[in-house]
N, C-alpha and C. Protein backbone atom coordinates (compact mmCIF):
# COMPACT_ATOMS: atom_id res chain seq x y z
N UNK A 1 16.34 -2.37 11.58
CA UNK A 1 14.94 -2.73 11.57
C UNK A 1 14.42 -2.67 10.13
N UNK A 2 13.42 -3.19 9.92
CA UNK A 2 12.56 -3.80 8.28
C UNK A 2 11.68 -3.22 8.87
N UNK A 3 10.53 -2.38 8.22
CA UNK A 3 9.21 -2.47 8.43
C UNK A 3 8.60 -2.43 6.75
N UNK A 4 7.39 -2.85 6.98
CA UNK A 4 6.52 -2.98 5.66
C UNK A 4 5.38 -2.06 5.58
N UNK A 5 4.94 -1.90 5.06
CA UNK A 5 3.04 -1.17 4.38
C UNK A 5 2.55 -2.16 3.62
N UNK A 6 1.67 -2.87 3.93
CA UNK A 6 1.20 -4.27 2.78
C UNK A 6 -0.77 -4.04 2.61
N UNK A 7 -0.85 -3.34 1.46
CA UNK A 7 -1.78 -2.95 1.39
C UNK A 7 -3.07 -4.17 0.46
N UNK A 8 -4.32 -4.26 0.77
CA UNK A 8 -4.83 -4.76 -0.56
C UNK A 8 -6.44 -4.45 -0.12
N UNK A 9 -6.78 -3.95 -1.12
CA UNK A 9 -7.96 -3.33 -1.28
C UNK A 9 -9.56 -4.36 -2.60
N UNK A 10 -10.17 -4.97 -1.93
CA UNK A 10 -11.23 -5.67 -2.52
C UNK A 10 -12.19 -4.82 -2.74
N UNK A 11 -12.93 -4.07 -2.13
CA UNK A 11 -13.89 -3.01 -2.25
C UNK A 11 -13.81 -1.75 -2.32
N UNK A 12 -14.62 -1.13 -2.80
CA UNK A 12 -14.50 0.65 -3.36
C UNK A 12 -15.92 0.54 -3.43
N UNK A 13 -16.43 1.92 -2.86
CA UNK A 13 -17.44 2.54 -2.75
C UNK A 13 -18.05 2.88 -4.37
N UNK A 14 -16.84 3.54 -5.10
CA UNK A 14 -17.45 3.99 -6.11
C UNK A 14 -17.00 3.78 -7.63
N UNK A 15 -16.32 2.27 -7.12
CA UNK A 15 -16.02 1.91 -8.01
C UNK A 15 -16.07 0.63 -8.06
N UNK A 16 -15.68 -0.40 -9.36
CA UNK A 16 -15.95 -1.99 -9.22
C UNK A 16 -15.19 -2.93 -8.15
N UNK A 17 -16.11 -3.51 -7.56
CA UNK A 17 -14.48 -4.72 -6.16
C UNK A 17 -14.18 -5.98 -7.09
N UNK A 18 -13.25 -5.71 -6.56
CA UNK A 18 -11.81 -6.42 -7.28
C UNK A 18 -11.89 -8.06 -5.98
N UNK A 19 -11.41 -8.80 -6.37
CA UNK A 19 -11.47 -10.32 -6.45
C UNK A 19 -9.60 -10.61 -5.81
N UNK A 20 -9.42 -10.80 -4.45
CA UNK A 20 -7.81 -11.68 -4.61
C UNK A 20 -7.21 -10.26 -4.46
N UNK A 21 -6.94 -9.12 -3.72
CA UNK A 21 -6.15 -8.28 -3.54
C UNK A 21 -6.05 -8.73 -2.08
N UNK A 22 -7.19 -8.58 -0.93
CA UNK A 22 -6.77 -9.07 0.46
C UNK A 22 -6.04 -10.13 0.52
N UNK A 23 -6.18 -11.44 -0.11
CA UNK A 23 -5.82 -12.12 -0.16
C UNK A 23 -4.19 -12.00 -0.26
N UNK A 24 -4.13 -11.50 -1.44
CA UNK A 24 -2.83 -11.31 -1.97
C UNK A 24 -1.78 -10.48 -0.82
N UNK A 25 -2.35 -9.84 -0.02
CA UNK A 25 -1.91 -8.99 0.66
C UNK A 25 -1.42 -9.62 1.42
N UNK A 26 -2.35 -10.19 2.19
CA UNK A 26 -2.41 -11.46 3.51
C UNK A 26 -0.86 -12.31 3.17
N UNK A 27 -1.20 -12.68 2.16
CA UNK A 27 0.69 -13.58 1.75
C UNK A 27 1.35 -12.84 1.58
N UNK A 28 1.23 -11.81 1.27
CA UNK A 28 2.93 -11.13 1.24
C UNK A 28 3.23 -10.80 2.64
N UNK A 29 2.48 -10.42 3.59
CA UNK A 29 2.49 -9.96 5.15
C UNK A 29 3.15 -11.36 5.15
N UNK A 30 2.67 -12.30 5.13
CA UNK A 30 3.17 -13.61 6.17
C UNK A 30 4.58 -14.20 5.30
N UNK A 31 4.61 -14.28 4.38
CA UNK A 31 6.13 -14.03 3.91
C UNK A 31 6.87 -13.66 4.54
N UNK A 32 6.51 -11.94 4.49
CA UNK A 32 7.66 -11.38 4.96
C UNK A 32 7.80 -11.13 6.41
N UNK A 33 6.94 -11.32 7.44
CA UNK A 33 7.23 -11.30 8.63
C UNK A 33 7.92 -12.13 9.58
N UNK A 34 8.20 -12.94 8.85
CA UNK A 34 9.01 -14.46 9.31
C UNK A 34 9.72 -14.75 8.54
N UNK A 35 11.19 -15.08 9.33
CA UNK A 35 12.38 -15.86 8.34
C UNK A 35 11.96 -17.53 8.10
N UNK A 36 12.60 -18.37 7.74
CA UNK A 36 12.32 -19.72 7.52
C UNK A 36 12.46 -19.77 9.17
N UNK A 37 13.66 -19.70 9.77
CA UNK A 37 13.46 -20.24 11.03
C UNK A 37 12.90 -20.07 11.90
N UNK A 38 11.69 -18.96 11.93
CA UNK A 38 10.98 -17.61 12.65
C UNK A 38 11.17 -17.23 13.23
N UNK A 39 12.67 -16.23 13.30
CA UNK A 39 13.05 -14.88 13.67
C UNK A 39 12.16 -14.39 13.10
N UNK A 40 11.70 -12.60 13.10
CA UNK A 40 11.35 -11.70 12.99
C UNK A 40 12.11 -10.97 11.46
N UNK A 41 11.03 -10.91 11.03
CA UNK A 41 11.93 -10.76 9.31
C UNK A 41 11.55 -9.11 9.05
N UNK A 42 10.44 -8.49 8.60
CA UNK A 42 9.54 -7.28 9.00
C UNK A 42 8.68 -7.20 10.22
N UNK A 43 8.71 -6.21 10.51
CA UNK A 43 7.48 -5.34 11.04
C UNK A 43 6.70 -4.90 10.09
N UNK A 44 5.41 -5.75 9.87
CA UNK A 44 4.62 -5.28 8.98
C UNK A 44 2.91 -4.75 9.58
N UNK A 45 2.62 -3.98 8.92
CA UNK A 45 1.16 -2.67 9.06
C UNK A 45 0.92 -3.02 7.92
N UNK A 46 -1.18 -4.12 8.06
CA UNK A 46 -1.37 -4.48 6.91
C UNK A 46 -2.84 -3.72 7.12
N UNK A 47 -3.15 -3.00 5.87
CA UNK A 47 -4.14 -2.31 5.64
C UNK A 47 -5.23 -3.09 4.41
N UNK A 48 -6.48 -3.68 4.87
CA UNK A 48 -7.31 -4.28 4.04
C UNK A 48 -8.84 -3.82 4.08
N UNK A 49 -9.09 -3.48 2.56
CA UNK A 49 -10.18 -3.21 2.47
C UNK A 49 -11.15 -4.08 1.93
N UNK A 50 -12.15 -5.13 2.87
CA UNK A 50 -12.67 -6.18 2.38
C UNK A 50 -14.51 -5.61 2.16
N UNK A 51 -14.84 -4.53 2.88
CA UNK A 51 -16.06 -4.43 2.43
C UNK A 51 -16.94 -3.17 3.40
N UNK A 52 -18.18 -2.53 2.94
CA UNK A 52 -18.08 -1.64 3.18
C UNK A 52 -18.03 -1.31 4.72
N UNK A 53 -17.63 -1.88 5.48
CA UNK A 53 -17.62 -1.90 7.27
C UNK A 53 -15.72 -1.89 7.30
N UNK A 54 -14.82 -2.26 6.23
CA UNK A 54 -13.36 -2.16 6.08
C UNK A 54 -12.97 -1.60 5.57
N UNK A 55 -12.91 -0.29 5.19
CA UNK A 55 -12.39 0.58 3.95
C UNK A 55 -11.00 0.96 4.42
N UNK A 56 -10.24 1.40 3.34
CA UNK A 56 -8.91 1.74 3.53
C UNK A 56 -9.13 3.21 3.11
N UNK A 57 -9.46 4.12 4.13
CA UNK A 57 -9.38 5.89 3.08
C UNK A 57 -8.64 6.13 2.99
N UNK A 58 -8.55 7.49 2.22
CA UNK A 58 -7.36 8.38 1.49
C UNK A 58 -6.69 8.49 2.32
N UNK A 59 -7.32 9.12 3.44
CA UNK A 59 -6.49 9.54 4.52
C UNK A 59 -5.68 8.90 5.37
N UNK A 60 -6.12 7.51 5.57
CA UNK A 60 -5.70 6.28 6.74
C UNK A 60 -4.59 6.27 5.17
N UNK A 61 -4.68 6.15 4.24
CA UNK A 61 -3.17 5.42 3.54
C UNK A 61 -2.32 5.97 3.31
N UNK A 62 -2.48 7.48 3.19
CA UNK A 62 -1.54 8.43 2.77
C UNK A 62 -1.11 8.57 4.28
N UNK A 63 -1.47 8.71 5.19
CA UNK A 63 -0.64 8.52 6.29
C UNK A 63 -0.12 7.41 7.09
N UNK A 64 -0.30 6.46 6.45
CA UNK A 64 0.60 5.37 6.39
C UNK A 64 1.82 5.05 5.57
N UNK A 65 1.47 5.54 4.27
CA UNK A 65 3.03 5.61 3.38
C UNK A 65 3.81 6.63 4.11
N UNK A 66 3.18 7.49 4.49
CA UNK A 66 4.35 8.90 5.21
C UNK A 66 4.79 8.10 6.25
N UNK A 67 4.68 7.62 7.14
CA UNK A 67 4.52 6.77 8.58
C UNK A 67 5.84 5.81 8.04
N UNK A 68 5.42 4.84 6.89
CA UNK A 68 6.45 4.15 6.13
C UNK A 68 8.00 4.49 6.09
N UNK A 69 8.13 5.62 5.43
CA UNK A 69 8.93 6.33 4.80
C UNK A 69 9.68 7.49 6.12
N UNK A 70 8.97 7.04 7.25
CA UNK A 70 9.59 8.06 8.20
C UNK A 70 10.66 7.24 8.97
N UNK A 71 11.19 8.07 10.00
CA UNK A 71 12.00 7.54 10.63
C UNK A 71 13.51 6.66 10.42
N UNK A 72 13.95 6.24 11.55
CA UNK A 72 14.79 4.99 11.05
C UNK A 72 14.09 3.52 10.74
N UNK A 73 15.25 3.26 9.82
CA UNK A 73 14.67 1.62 9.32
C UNK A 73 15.98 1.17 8.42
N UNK A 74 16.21 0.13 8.29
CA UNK A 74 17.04 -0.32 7.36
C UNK A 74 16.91 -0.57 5.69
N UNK A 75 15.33 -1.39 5.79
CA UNK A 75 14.56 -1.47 4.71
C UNK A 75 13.27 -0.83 5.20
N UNK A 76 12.86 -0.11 4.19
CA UNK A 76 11.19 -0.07 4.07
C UNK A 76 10.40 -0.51 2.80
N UNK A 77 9.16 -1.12 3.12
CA UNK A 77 8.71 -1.87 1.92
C UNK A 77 7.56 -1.47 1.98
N UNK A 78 6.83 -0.95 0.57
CA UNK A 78 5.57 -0.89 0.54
C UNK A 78 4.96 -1.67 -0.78
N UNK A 79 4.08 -2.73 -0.53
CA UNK A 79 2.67 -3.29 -0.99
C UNK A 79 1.56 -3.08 -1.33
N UNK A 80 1.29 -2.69 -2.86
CA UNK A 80 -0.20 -2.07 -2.84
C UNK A 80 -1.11 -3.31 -3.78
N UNK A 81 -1.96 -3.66 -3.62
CA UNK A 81 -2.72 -4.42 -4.57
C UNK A 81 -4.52 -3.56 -4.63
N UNK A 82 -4.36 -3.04 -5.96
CA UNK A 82 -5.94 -2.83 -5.61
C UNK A 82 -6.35 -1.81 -6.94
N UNK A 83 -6.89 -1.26 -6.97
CA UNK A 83 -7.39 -0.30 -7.95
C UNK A 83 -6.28 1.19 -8.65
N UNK A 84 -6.18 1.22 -9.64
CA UNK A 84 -5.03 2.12 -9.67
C UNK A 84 -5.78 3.16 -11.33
N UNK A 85 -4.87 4.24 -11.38
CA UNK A 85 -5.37 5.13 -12.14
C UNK A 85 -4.62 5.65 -12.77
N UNK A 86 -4.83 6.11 -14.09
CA UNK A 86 -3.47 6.82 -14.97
C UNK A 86 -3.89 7.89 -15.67
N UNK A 87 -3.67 8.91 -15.68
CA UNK A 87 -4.09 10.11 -16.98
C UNK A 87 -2.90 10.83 -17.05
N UNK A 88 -3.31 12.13 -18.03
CA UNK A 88 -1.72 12.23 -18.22
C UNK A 88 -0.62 13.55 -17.57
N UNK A 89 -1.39 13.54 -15.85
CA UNK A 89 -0.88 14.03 -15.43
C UNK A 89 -0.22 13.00 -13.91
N UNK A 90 -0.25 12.01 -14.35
CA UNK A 90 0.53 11.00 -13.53
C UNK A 90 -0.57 9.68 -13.11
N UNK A 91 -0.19 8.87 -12.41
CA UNK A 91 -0.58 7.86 -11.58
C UNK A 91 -1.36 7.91 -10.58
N UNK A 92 -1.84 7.57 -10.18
CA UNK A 92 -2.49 6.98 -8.27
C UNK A 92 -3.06 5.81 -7.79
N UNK A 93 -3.15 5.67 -6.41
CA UNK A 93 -3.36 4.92 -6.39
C UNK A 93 -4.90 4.84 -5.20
N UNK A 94 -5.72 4.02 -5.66
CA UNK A 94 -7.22 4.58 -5.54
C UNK A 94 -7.34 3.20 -3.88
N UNK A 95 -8.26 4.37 -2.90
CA UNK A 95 -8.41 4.06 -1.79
C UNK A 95 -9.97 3.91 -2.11
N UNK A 96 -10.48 3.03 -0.69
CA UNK A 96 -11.64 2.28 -0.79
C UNK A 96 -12.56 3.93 -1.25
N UNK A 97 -12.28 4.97 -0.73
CA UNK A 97 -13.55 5.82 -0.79
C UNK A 97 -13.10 6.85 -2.00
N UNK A 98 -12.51 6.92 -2.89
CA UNK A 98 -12.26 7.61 -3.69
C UNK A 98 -13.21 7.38 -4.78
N UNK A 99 -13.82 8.84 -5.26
CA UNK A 99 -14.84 9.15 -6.44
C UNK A 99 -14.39 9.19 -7.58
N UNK A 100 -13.09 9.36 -7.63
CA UNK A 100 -12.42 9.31 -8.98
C UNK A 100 -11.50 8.95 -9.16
N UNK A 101 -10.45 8.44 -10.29
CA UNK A 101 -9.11 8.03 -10.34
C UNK A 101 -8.11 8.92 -9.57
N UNK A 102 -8.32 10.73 -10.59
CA UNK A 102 -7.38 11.47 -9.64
C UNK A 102 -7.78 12.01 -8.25
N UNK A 103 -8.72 11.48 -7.21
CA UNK A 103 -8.82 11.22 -6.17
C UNK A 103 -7.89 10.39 -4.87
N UNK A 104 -6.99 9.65 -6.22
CA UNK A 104 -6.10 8.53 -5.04
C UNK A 104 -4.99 9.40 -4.88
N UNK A 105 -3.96 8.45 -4.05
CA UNK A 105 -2.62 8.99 -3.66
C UNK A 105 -2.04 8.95 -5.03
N UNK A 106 -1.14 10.39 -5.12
CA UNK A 106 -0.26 10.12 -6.58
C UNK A 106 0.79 9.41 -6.03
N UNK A 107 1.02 9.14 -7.17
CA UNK A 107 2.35 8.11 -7.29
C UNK A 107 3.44 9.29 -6.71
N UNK A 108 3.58 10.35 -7.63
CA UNK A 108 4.33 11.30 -7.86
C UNK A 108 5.29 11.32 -5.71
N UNK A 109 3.83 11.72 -4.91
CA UNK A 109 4.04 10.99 -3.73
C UNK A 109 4.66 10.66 -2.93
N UNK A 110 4.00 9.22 -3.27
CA UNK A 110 4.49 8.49 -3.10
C UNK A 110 5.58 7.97 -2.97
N UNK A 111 6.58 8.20 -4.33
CA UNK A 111 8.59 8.41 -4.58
C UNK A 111 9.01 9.76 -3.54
N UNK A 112 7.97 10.67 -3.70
CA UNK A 112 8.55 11.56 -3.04
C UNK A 112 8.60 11.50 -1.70
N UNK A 113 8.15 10.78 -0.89
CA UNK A 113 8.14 9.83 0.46
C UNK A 113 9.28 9.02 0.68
N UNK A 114 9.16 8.28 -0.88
CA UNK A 114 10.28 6.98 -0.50
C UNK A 114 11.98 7.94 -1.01
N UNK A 115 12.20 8.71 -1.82
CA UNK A 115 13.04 10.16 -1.77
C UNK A 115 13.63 10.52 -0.89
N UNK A 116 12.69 10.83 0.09
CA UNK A 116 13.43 11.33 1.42
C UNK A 116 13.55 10.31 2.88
N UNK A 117 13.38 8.88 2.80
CA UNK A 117 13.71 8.25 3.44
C UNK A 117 14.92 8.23 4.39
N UNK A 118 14.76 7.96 5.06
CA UNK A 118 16.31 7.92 5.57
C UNK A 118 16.68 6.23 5.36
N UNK A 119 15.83 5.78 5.13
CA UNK A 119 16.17 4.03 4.93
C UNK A 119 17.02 3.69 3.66
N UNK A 120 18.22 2.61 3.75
CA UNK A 120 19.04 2.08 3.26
C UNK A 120 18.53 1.43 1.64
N UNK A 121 17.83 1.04 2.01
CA UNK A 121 16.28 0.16 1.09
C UNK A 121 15.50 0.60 1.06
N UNK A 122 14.75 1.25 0.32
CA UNK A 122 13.04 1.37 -0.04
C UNK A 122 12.86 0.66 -1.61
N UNK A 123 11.92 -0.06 -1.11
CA UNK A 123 11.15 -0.64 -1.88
C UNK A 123 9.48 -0.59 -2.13
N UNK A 124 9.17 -0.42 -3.51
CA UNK A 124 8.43 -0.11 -3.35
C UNK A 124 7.18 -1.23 -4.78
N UNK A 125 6.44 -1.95 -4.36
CA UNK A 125 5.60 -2.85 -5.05
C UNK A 125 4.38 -2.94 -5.11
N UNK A 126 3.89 -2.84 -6.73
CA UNK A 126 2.01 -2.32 -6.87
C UNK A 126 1.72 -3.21 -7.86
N UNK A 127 0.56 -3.61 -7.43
CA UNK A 127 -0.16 -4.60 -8.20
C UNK A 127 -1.83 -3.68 -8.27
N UNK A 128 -1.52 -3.56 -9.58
CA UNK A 128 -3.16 -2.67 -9.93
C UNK A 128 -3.87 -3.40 -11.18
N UNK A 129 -5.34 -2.93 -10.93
CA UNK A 129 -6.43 -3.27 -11.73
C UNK A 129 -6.72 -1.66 -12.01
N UNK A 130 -6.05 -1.00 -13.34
CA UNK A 130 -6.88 0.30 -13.51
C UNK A 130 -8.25 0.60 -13.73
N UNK A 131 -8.63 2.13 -13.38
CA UNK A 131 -9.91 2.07 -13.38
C UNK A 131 -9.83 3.21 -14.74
């Protein structure tokens, strides 16, 4: 089995919305959920934050990468497009309701999720606008 996490985040509470992340999201889901001939390519869980009635929280994502990263699977793939953060005690990655950069999921994490996988494949792909 394939499953995915295909994330993309347009709005933040407390921070600037970003332009083309749902979007972006939306195509990578439909990519990858279908072969050319449409068999079943992933199982994909797409998380979009388009506005303030859609938020993606801390909490709904970080327990979705764990969710990701659990179980059996052959491949696991995770998708992030959206707001991201750097200082110099690592990375994250910023959910619709987060007040600050180091508020998001660390990266740190994040690997450490995809680390203990039991999956063959993890993959893991971020498309950020830092804040």
């Amino acid at each position: 089995m394939r499953k995915a996490l295909v994330v993309g985040i347009n709005h933040y509470t407390h921070a600037s919305t970003l332009y083309g992340c749902v979007d972006d999201a939306h195509a990578v889901k439909s990519v990858l959920e279908r072969n050319s001939d449409g068999t079943i390519n992933f199982a994909v869980k797409l998380l979009s934050g388009t506005g303030p009635t859609d938020l993606v929280l801390r909490s709904t994502l970080r327990e979705h990468i764990r969710d990701l990263f659990s179980g059996e699977s052959e491949t696991a793939l995770f998708y992030f497009a959206g707001h991201g953060h750097i200082e110099t005690t690592g990375g994250y990655l910023i959910a619709s309701d987060a007040k600050t950069g180091d508020e998001g999921i660390p990266l740190g994490d994040v690997l450490a999720f995809a680390n203990q996988c039991a999956a063959r494949n993890r993959i893991i792909c971020i498309a950020q606008d830092f804040i």
